[in-house]
C-alpha atoms as a PDB file:
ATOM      1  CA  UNK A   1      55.456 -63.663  48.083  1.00  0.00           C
ATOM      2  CA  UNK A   2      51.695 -63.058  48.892  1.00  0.00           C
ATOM      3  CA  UNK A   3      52.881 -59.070  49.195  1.00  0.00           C
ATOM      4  CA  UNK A   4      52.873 -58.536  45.454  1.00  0.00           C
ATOM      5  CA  UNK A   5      50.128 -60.838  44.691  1.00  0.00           C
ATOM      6  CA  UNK A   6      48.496 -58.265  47.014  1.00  0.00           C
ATOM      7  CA  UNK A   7      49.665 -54.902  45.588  1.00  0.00           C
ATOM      8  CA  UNK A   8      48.658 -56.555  41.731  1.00  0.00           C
ATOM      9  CA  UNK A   9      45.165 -56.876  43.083  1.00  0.00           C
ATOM     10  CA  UNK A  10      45.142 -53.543  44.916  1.00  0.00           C
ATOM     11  CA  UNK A  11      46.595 -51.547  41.797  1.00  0.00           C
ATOM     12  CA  UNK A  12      44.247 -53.725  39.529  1.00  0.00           C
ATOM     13  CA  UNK A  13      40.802 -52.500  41.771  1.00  0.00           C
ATOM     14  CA  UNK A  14      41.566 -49.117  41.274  1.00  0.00           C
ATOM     15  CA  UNK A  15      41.824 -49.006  38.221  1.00  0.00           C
ATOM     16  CA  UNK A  16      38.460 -51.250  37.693  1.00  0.00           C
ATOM     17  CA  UNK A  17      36.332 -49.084  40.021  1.00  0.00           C
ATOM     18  CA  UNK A  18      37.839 -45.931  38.090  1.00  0.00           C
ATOM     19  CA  UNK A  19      36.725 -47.618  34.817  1.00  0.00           C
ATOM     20  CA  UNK A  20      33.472 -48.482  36.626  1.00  0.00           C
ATOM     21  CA  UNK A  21      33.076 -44.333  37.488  1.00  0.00           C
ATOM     22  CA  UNK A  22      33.809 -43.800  34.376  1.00  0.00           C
ATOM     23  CA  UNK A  23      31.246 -46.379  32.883  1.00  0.00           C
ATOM     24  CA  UNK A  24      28.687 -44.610  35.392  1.00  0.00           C
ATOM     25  CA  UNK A  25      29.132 -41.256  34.310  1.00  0.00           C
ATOM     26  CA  UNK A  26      28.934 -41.837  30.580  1.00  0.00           C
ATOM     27  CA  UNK A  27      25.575 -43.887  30.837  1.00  0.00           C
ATOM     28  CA  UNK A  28      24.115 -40.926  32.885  1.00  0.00           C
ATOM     29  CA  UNK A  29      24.977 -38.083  30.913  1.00  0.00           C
ATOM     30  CA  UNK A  30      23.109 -40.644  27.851  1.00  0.00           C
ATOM     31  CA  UNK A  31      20.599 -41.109  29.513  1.00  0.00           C
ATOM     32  CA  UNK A  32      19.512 -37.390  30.240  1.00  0.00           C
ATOM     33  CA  UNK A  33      19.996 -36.586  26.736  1.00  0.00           C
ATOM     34  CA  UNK A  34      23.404 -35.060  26.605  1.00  0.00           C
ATOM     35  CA  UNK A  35      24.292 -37.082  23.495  1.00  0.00           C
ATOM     36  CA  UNK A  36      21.239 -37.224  21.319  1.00  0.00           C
ATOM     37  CA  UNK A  37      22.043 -35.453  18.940  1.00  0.00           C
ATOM     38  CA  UNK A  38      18.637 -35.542  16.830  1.00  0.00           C
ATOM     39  CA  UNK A  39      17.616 -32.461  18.523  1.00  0.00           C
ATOM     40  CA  UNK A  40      20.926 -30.738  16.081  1.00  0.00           C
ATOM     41  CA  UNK A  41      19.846 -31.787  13.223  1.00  0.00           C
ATOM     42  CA  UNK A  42      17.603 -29.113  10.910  1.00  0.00           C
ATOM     43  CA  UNK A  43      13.671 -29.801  10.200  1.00  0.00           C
ATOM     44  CA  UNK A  44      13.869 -30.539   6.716  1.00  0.00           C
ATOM     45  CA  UNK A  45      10.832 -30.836   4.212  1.00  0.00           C
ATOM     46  CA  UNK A  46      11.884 -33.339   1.231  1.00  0.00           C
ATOM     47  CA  UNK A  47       9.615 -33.909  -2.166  1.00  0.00           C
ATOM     48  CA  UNK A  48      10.052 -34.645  -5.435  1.00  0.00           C
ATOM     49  CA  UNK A  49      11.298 -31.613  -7.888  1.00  0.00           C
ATOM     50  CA  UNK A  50       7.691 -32.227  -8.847  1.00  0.00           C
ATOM     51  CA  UNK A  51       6.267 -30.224  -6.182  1.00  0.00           C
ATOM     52  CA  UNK A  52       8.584 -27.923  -4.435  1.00  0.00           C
ATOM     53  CA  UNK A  53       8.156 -28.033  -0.184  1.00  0.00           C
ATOM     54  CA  UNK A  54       8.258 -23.966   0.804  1.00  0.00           C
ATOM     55  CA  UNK A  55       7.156 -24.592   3.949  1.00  0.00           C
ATOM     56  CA  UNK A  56       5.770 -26.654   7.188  1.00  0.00           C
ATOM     57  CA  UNK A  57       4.797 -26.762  10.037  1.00  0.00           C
ATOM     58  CA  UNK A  58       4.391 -29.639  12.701  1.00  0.00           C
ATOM     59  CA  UNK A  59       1.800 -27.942  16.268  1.00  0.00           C
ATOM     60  CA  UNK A  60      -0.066 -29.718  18.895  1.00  0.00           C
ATOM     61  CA  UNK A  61      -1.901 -26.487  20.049  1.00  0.00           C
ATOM     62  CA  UNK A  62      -4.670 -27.589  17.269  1.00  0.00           C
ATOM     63  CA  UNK A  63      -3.145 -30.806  16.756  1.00  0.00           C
ATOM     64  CA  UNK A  64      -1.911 -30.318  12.860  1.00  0.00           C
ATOM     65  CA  UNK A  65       0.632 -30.551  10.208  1.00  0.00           C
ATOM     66  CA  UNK A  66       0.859 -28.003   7.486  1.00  0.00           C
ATOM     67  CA  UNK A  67       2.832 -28.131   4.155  1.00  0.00           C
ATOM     68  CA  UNK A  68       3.379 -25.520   1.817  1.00  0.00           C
ATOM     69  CA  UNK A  69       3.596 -26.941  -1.752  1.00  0.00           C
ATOM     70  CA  UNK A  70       4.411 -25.527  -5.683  1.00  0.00           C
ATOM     71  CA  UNK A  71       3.464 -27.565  -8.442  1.00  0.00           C
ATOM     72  CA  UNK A  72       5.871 -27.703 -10.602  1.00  0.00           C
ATOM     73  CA  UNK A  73       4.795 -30.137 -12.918  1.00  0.00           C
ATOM     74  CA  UNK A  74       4.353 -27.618 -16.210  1.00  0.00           C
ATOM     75  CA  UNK A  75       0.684 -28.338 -16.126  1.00  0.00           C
ATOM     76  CA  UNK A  76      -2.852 -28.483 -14.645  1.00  0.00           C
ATOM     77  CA  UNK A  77      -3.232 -31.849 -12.226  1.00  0.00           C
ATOM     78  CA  UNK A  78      -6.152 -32.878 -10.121  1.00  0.00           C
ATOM     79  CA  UNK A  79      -5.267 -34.313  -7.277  1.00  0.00           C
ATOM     80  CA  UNK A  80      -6.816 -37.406  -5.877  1.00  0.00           C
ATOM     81  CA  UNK A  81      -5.801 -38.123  -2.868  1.00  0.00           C
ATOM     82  CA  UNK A  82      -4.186 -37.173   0.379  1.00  0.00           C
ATOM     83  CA  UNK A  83      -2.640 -38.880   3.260  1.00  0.00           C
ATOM     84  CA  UNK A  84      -0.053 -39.067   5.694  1.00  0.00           C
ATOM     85  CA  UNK A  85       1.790 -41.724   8.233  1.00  0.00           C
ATOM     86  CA  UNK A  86       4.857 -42.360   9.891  1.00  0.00           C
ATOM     87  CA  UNK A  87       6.765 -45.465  10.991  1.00  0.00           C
ATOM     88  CA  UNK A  88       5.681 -45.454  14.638  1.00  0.00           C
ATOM     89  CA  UNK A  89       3.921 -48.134  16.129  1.00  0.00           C
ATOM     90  CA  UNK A  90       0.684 -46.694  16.217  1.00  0.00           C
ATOM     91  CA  UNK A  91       1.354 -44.749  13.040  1.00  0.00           C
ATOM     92  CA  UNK A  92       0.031 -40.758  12.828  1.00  0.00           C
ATOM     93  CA  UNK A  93      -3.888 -40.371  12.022  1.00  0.00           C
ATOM     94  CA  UNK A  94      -5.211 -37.038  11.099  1.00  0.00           C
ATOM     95  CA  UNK A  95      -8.947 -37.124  10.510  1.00  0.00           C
ATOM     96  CA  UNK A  96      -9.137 -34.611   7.728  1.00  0.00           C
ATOM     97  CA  UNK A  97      -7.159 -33.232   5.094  1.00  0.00           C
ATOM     98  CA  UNK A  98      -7.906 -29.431   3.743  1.00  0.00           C
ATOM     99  CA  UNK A  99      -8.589 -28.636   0.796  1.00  0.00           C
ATOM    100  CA  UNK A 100     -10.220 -31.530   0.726  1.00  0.00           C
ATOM    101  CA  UNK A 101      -9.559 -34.010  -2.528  1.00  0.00           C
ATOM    102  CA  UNK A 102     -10.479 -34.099  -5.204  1.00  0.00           C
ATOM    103  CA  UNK A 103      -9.688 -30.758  -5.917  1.00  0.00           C
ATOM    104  CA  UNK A 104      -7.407 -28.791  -8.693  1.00  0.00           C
ATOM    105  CA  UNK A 105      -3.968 -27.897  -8.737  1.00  0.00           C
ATOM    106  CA  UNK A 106      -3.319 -25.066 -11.517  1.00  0.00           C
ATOM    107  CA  UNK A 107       0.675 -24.816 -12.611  1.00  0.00           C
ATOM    108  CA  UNK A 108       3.441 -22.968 -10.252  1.00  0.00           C
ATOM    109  CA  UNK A 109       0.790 -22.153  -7.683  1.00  0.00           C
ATOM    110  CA  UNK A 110       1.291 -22.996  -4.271  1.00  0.00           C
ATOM    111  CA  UNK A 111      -1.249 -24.860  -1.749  1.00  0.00           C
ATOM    112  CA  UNK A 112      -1.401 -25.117   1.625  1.00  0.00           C
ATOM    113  CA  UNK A 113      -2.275 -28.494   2.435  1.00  0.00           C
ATOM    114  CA  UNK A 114      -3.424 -29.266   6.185  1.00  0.00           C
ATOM    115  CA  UNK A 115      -3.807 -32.479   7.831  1.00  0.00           C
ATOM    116  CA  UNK A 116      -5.730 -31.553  10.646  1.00  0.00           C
ATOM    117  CA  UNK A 117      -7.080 -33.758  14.439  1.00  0.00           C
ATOM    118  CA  UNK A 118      -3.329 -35.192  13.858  1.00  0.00           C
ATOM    119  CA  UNK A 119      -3.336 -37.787  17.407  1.00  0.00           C
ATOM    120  CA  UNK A 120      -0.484 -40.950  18.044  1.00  0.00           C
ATOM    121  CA  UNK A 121       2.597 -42.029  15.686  1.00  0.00           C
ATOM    122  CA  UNK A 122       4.821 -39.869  18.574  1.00  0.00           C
ATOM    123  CA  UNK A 123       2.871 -36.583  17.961  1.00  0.00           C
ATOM    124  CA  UNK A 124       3.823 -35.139  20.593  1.00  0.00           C
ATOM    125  CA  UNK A 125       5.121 -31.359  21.856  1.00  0.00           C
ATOM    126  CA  UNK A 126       8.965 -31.037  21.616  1.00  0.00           C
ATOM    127  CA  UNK A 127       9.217 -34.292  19.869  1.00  0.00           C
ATOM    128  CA  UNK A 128      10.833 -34.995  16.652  1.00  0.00           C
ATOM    129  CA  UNK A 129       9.415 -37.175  13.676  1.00  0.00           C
ATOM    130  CA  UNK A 130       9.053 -38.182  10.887  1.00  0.00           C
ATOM    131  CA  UNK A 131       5.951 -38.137   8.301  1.00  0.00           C
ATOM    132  CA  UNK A 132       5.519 -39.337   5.476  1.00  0.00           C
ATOM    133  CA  UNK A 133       2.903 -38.011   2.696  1.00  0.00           C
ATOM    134  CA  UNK A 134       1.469 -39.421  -0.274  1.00  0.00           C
ATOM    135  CA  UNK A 135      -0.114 -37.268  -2.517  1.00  0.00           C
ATOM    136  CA  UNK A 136      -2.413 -38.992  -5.550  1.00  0.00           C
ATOM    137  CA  UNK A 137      -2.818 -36.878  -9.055  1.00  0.00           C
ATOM    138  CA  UNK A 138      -3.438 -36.784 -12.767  1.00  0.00           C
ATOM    139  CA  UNK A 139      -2.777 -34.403 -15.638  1.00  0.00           C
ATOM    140  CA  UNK A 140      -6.437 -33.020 -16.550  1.00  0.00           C
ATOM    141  CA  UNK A 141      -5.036 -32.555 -20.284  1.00  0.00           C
ATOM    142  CA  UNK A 142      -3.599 -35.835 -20.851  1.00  0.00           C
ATOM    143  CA  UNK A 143      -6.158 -38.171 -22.874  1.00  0.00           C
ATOM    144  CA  UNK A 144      -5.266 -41.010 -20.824  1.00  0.00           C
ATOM    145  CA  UNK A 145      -5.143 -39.749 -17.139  1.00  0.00           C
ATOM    146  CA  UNK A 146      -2.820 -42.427 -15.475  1.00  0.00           C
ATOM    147  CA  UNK A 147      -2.650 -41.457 -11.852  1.00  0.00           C
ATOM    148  CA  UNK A 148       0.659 -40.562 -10.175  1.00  0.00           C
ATOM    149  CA  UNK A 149       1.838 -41.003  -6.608  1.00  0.00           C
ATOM    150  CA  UNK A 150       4.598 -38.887  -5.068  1.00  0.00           C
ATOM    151  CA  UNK A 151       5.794 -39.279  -1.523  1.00  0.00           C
ATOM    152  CA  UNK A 152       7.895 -37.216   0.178  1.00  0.00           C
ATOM    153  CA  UNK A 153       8.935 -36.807   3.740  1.00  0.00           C
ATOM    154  CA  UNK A 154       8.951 -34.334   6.641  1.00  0.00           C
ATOM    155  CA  UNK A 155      11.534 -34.340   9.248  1.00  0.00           C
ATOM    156  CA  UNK A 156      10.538 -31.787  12.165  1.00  0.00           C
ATOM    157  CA  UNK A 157      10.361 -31.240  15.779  1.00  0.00           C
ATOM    158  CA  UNK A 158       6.561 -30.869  17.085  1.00  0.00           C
ATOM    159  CA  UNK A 159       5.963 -27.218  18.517  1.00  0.00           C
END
């Protein structure tokens, strides 16, 4: 009787240590990256139909993001702000942004806007993030001049 109480145990153990091997493996090959797949995904630059993203780039060597930007708005703006943060716990800071606001924005021209001494919010080489920019504006022909904010977002891996 205590025979095949003892081969249900034995046949039971093997199979929980090969689960357990199992279990081992698949928690190693996570935990040296084999399944993150964020590293697959494409760098993707995302605005408004406003202002048409060409372009970016996201470098530690001197610390900065750049964006390449149309207007697309069908006429003059002035932008008056700039900025840039992320969700990360400290968020992104970049000490200056170039060309510096206030400055103007003529129709279907492009800018190169550069956030520059870019430090925390996971800035770091061969990381990816995720920024997010706000950019401030009015129309210089409207009468009125309310000012606009558009924020759009830039998904990249740090070179």
């Amino acid at each position: 009787m205590y025979k095949k109480s003892q081969a249900s145990l034995e046949f039971l153990t093997t199979y929980a240590w090969a689960f357990l091997m199992i279990a081992v493996s698949i928690g190693a090959l996570y935990y040296f990256g084999v399944f993150d797949f964020t590293k697959y995904q494409p760098q993707k630059c995302a605005f408004p139909s406003q202002f048409k993203c060409t372009d970016f780039s996201l470098s530690t060597a001197p610390n900065e993001v750049k964006v390449k930007l149309v207007n697309n708005l069908g006429e003059e703006i002035e932008v008056t702000s700039l900025s840039i943060t992320n969700d990360a716990n400290p968020p992104i800071l970049c000490l200056s942004a170039s060309p510096e606001p206030p400055f103007n924005w003529e129709y279907s021209t492009e800018k190169d806007i550069v956030f520059s001494a870019c430090s925390g919010g996971g800035f770091i080489s061969d990381n990816r993030v995720e920024l997010k920019i706000s950019l401030r504006y009015y129309a210089i022909n409207t009468p009125s001049r309310p000012i606009h904010t558009i924020n759009g977002k830039i998904n990249g891996r740090v070179i």
